[in-house]
N, C-alpha and C. Protein backbone atom coordinates (compact mmCIF):
# COMPACT_ATOMS: atom_id res chain seq x y z
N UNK A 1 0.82 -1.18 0.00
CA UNK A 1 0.00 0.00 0.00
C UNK A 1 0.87 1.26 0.00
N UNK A 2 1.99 1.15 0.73
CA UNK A 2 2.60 2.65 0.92
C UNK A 2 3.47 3.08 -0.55
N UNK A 3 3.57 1.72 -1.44
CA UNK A 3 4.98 1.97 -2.46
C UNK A 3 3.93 2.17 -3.13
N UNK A 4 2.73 1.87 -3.25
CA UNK A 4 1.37 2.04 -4.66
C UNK A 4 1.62 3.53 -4.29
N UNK A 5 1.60 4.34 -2.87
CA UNK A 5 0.84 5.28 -2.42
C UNK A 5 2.14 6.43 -3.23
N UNK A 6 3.26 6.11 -2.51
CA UNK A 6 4.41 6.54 -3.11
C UNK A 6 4.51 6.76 -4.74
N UNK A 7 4.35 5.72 -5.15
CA UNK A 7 4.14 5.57 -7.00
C UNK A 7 3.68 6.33 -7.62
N UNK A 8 2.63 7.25 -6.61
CA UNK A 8 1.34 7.18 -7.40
C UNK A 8 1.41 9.16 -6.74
N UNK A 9 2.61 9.77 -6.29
CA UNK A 9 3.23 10.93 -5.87
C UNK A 9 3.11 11.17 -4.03
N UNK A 10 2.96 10.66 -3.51
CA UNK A 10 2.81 10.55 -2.20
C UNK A 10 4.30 10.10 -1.44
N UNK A 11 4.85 10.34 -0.08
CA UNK A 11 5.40 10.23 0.05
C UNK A 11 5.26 9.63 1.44
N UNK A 12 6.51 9.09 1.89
CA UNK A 12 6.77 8.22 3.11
C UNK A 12 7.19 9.60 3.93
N UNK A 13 6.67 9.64 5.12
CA UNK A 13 7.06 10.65 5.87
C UNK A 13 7.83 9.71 7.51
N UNK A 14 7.42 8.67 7.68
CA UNK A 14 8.37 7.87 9.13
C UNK A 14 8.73 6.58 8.43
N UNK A 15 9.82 6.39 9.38
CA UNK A 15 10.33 4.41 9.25
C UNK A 15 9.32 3.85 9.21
N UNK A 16 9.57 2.98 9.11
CA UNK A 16 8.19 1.45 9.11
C UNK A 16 8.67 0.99 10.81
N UNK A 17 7.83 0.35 11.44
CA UNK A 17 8.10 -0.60 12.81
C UNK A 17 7.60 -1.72 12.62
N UNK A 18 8.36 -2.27 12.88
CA UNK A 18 8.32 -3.81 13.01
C UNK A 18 9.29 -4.36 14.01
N UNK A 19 7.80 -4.86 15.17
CA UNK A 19 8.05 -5.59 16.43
C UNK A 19 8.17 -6.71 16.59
N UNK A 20 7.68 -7.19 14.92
CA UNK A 20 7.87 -9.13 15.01
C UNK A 20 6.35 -9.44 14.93
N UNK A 21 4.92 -9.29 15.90
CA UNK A 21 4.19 -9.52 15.75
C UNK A 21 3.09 -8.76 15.38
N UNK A 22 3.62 -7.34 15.03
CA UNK A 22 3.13 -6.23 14.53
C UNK A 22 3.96 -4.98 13.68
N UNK A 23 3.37 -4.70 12.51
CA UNK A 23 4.12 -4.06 11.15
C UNK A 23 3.42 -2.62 10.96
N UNK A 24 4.03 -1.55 11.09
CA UNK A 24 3.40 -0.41 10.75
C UNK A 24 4.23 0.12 9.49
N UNK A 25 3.36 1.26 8.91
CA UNK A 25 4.15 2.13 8.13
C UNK A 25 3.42 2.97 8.08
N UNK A 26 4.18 4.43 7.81
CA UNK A 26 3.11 5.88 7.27
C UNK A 26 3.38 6.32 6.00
N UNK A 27 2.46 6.65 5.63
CA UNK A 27 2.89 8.47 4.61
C UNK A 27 2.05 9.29 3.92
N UNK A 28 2.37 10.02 3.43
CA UNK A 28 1.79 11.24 3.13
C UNK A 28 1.26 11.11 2.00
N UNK A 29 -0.30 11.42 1.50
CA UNK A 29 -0.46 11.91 0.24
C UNK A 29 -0.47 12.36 -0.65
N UNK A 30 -0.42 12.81 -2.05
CA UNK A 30 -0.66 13.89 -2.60
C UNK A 30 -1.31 15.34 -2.14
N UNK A 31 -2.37 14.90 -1.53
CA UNK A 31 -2.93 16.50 -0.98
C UNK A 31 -2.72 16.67 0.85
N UNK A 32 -1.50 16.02 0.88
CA UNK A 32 -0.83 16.48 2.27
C UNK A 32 -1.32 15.50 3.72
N UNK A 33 -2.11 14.70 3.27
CA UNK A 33 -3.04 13.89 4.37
C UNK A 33 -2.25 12.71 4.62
N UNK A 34 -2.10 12.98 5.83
CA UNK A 34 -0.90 11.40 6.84
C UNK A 34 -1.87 10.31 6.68
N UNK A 35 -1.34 9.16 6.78
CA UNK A 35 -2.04 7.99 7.00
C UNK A 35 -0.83 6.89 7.50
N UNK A 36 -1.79 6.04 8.56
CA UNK A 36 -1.10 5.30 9.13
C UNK A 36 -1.41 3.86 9.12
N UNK A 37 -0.75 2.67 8.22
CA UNK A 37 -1.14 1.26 8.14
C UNK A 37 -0.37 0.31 9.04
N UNK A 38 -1.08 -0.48 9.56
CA UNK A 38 -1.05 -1.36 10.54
C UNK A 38 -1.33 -2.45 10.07
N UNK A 39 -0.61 -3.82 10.68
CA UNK A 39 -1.00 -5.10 10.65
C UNK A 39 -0.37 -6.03 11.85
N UNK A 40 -1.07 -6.65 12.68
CA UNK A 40 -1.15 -7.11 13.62
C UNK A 40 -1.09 -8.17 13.30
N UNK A 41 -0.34 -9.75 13.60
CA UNK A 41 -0.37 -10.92 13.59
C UNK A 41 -0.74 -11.77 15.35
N UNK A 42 -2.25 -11.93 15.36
CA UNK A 42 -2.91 -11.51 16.78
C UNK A 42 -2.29 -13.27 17.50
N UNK A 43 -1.92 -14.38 16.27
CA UNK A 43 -1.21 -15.61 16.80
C UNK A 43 0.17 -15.46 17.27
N UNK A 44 1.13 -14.31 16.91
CA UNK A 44 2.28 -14.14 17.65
C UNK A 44 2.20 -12.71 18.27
N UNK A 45 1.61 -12.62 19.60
CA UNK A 45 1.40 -11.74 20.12
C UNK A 45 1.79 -11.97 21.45
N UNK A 46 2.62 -11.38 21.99
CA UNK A 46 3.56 -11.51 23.33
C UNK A 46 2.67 -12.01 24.49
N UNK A 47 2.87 -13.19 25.13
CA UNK A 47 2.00 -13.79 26.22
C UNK A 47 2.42 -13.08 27.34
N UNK A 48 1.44 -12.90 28.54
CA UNK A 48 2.38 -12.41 29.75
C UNK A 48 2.78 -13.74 30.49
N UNK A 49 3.59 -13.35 31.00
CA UNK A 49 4.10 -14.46 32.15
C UNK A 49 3.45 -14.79 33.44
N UNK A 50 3.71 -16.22 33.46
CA UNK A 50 2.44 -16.64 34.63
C UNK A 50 3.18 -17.09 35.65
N UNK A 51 3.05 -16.11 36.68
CA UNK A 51 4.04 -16.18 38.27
C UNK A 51 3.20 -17.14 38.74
């Protein structure tokens, strides 16, 4: 989505994050509007620990 978004005159305005069980990226549009994509992998998602 962000390289179509890029392609297409839009630009990347932050890094991407990637925590391992969750992937973000941003950027900017043509008419200046941020957007922020997310994807969550909710099967590798950090368990808490059981005292």
């Amino acid at each position: 989505m962000v390289k179509n978004a890029v392609d297409a005159g839009g630009r990347i305005y932050a890094d991407p994050m990637d925590h391992g069980w969750m992937y973000g990226h941003s950027f900017e549009d043509i008419d200046g509007h941020q957007w922020e994509v997310a994807y969550m992998d909710i099967t590798a998602f950090p368990q808490p620990e059981n005292n």
